[in-house]
Protein backbone atom coordinates (compact mmCIF):
# COMPACT_ATOMS: atom_id res chain seq x y z
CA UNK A 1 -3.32 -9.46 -6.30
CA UNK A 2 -4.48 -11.38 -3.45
CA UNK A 3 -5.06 -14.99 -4.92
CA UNK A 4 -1.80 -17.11 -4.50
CA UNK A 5 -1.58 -20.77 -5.11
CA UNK A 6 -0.48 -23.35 -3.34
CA UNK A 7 1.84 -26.01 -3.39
CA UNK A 8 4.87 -23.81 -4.57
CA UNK A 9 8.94 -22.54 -2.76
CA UNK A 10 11.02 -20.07 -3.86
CA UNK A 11 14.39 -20.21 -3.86
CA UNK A 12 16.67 -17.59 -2.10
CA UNK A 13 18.49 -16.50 -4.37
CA UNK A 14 15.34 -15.14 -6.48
CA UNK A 15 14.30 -13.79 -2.98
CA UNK A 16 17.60 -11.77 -3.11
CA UNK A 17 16.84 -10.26 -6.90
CA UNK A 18 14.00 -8.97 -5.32
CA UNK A 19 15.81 -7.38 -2.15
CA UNK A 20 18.58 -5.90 -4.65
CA UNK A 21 15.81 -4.13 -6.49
CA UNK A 22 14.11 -2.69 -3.01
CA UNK A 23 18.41 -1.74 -1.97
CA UNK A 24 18.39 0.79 -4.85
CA UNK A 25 14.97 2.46 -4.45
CA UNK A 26 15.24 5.94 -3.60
CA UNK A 27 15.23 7.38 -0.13
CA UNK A 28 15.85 10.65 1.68
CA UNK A 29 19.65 12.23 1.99
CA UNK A 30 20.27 8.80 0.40
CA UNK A 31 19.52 7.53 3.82
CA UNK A 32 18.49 3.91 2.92
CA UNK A 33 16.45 4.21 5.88
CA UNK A 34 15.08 0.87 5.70
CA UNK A 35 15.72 -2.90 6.51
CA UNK A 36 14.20 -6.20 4.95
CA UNK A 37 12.81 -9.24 6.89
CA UNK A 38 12.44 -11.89 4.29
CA UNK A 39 10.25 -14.59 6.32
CA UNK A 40 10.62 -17.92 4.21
CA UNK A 41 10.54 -20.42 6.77
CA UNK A 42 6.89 -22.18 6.90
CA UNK A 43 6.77 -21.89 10.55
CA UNK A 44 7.66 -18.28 10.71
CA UNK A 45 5.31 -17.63 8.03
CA UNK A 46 2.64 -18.87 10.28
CA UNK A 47 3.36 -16.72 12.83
CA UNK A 48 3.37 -14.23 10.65
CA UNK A 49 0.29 -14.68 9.55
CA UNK A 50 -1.34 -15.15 12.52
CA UNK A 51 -0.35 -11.70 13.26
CA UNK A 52 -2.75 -10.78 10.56
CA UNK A 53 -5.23 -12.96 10.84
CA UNK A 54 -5.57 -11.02 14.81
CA UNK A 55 -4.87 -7.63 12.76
CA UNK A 56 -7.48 -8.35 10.56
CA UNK A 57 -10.24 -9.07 13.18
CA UNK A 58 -9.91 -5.85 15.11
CA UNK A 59 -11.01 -3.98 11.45
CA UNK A 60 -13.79 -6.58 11.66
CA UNK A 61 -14.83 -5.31 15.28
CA UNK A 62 -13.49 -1.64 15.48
CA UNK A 63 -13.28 -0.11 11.51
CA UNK A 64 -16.79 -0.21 10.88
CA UNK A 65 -17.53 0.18 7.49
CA UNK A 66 -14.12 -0.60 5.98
CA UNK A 67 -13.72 -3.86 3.56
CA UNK A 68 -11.65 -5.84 5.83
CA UNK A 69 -9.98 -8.76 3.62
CA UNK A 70 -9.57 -12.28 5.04
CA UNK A 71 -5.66 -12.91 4.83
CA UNK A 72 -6.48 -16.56 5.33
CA UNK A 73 -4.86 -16.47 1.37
CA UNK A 74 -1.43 -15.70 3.17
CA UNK A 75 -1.35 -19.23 4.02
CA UNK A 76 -0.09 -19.83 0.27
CA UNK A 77 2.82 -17.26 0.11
CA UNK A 78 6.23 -18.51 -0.99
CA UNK A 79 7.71 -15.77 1.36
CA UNK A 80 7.24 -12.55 3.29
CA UNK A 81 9.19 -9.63 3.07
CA UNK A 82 8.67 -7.18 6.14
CA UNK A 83 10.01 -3.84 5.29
CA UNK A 84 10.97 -1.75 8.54
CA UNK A 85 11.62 1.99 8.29
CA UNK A 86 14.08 3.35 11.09
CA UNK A 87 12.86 6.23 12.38
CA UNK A 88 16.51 7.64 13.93
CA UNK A 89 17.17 8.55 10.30
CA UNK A 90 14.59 11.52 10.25
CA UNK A 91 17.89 13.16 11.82
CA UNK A 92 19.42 12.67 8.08
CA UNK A 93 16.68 15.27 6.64
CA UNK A 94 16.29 18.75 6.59
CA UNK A 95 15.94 20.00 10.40
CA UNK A 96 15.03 23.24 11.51
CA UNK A 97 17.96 25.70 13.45
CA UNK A 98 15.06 28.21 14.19
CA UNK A 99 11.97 27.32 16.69
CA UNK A 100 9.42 28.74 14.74
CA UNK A 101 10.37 26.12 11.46
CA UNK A 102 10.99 22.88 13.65
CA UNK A 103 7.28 21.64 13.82
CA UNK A 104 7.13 22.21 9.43
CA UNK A 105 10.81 20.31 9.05
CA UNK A 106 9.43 17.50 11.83
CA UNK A 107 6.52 16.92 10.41
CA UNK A 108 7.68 16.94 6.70
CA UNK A 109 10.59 14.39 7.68
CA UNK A 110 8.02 12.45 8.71
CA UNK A 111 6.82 12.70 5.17
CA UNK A 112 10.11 12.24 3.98
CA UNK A 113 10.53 9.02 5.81
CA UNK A 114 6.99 7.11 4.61
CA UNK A 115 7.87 8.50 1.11
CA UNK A 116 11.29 6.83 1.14
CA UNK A 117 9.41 3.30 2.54
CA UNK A 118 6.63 3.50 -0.13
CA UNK A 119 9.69 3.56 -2.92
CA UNK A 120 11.18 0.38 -1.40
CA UNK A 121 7.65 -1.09 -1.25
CA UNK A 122 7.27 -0.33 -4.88
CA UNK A 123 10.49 -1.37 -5.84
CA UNK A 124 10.06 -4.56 -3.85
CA UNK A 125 6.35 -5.22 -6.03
CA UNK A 126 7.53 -4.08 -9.37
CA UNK A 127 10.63 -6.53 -8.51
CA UNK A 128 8.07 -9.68 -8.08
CA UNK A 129 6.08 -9.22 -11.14
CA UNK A 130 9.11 -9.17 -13.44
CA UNK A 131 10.18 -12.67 -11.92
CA UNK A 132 6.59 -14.20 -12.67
CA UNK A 133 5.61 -14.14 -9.11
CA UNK A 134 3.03 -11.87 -7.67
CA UNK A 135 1.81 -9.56 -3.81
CA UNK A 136 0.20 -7.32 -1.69
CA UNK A 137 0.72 -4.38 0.21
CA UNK A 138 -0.29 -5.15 3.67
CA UNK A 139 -0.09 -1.40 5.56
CA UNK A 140 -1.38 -3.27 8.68
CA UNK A 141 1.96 -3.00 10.28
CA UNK A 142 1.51 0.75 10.65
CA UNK A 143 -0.69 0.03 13.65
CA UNK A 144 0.97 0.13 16.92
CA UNK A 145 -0.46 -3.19 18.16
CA UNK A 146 0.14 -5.35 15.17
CA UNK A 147 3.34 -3.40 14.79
CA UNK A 148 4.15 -4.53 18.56
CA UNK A 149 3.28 -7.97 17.89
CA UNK A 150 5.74 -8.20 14.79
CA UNK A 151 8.39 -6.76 17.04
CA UNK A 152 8.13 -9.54 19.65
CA UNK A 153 8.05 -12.50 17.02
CA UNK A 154 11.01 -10.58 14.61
CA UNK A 155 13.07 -9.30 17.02
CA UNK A 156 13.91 -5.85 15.70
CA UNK A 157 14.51 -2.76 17.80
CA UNK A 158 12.30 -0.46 19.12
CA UNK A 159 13.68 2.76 16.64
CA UNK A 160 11.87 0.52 13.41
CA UNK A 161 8.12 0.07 12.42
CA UNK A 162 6.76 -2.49 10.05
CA UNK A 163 5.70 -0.11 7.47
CA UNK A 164 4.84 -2.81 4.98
CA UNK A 165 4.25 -5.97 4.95
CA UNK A 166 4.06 -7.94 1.48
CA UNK A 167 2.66 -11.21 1.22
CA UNK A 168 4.77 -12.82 -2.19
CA UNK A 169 3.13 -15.80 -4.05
CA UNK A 170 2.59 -17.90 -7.35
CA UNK A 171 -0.50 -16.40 -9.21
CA UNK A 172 -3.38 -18.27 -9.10
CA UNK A 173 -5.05 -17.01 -12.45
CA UNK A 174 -3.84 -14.13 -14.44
CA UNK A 175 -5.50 -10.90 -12.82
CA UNK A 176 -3.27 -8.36 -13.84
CA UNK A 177 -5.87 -5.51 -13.58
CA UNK A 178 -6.97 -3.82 -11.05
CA UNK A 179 -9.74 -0.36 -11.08
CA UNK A 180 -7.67 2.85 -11.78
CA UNK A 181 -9.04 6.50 -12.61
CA UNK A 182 -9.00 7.74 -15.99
CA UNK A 183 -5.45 8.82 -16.59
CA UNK A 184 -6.77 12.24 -18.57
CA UNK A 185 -7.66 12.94 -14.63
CA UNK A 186 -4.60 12.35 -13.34
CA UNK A 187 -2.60 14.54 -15.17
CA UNK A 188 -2.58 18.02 -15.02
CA UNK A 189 -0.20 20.48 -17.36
CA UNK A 190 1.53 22.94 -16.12
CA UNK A 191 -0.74 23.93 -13.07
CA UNK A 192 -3.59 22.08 -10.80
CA UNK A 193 -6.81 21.95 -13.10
CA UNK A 194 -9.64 22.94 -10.82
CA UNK A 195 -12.10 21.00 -13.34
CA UNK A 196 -10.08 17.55 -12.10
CA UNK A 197 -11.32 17.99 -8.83
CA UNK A 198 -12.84 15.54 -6.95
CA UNK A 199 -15.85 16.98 -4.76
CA UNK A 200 -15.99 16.31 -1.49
CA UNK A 201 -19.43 14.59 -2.28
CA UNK A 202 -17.54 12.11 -4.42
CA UNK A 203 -15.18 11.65 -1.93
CA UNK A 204 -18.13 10.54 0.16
CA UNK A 205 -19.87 8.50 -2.12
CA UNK A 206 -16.42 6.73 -2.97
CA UNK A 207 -16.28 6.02 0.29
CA UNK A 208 -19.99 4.16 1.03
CA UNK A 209 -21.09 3.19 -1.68
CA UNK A 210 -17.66 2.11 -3.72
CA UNK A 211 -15.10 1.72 -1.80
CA UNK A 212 -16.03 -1.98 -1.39
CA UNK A 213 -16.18 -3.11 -4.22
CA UNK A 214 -13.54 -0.71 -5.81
CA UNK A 215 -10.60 -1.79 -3.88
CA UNK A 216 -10.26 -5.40 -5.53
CA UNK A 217 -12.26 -4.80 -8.59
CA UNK A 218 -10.17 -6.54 -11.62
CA UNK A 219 -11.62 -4.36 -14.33
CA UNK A 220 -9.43 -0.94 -14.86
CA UNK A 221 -12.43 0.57 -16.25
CA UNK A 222 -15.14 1.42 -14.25
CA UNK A 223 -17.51 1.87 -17.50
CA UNK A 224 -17.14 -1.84 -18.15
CA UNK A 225 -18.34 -3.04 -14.61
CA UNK A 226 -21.72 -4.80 -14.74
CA UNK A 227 -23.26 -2.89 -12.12
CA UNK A 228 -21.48 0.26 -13.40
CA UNK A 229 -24.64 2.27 -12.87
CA UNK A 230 -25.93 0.82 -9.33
CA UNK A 231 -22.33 1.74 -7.92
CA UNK A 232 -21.65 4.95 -9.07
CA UNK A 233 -24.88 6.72 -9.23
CA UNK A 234 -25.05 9.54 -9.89
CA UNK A 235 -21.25 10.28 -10.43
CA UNK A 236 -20.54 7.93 -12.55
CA UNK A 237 -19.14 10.69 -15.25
CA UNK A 238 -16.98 11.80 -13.02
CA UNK A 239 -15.50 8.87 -11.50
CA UNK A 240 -15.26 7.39 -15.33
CA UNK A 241 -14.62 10.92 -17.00
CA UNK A 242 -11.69 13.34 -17.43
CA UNK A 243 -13.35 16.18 -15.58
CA UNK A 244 -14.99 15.47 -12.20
CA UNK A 245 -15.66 19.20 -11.41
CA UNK A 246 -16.48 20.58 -15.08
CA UNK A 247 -17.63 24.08 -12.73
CA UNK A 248 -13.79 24.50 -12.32
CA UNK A 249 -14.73 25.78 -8.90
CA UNK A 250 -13.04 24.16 -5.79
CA UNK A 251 -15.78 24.62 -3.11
CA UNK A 252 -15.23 21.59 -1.42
């Protein structure tokens, strides 16, 4: 949801439901690896979201290709809440004793780590839609520059990283859905289902052709967009179908 509108404050206290749903998300070794920067304060906000506006013009000049969104809507948000994984608890994870394990258990507690973020960030979402209110998941903060910049205006140490940023506002309109794959893909039982697999090819064409338009579509079905047939070619079954790869075979 990236339409918020204006003329609206939150209070803190509702700002703190939302933080006491993101304290009990689940993280590794119970780590709680993770610390909130709720920006409410309309001049920090700015700054915040000048931040982004920068961030946003470098995918304009060096992502080529990728639907860059104008965060010029930021300017509505009630609040901001920055969440900021801290990297010294990777220690709290499984770490290798043997040399030949400790690049699999580094790398993994890097997966640990980003797994334990994406629950807050989850949390934190789920947490604003039950209050009426509504965000986005800006992932821009994962970039060393714009992560740099947030540093220098938030002031937090060099060990954390602005995983997530999300933007928290009144809904301007009801748009509650948003594209998603059939769920009879999703879900596989009791092994991986080689006919759910999507082809490299549609990985490709997802990618030029619908990626676009996909990524802020408000219809959950992809059969009931207009121009169904001009974006999804000649995949369209499989993008709208159960089985993308009815050969079973998982030649990529």
């Amino acid at each position: 949801m990236r339409r918020f509108e204006p003329g609206h404050t939150i209070e803190r206290e509702l700002l703190l439901k939302i933080a006491e749903a993101a304290r009990w998300a689940p993280t590794g070794a119970n780590s709680q690896c993770f610390d909130l920067v709720i920006v409410d304060e309309p001049q920090m906000r700015e700054q915040v979201l000048d931040v982004f506006l920068a961030q946003s013009n470098r995918l304009i000049d060096h992502v080529k290709g990728f639907p860059a969104v104008k965060k010029t809507y930021m300017a509505n948000t009630v609040a901001i809440i920055v969440v900021l994984a801290d990297e010294r608890w990777k220690a709290a994870f499984p770490n290798a004793t043997s040399t030949e394990w400790a690049q699999e258990y580094r790398e993994n507690n890097e997966r640990i780590l980003l797994a334990s973020i994406g629950a807050v960030i989850e949390n934190v979402q789920l947490a604003v839609t039950a209050v009426g209110l509504t965000s986005a998941w800006l992932s821009g903060g994962g970039e060393d520059k714009t992560n740099d910049d947030l540093k220098q205006l938030l002031g937090y140490p060099p060990c954390m990283r602005a995983v997530g940023t999300i933007p928290i506002g009144y809904p301007e309109k009801d748009l509650a859905s948003r594209y998603r794959r059939p769920l009879a893909q999703v879900v596989h039982w009791n092994r991986y289902e080689p006919e759910k697999f999507r082809p490299d090819a549609m990985v490709a064409h997802y990618i030029a052709e619908v990626r676009p338009f996909a990524m802020y579509r408000q219809v959950e079905d992809a059969n009931e967009w207009e121009d169904a047939d001009r974006r999804l070619g000649a995949w369209r079954q499989a993008f709208t179908g159960g089985l993308p790869n009815p050969s079973g075979r998982l030649k990529t």
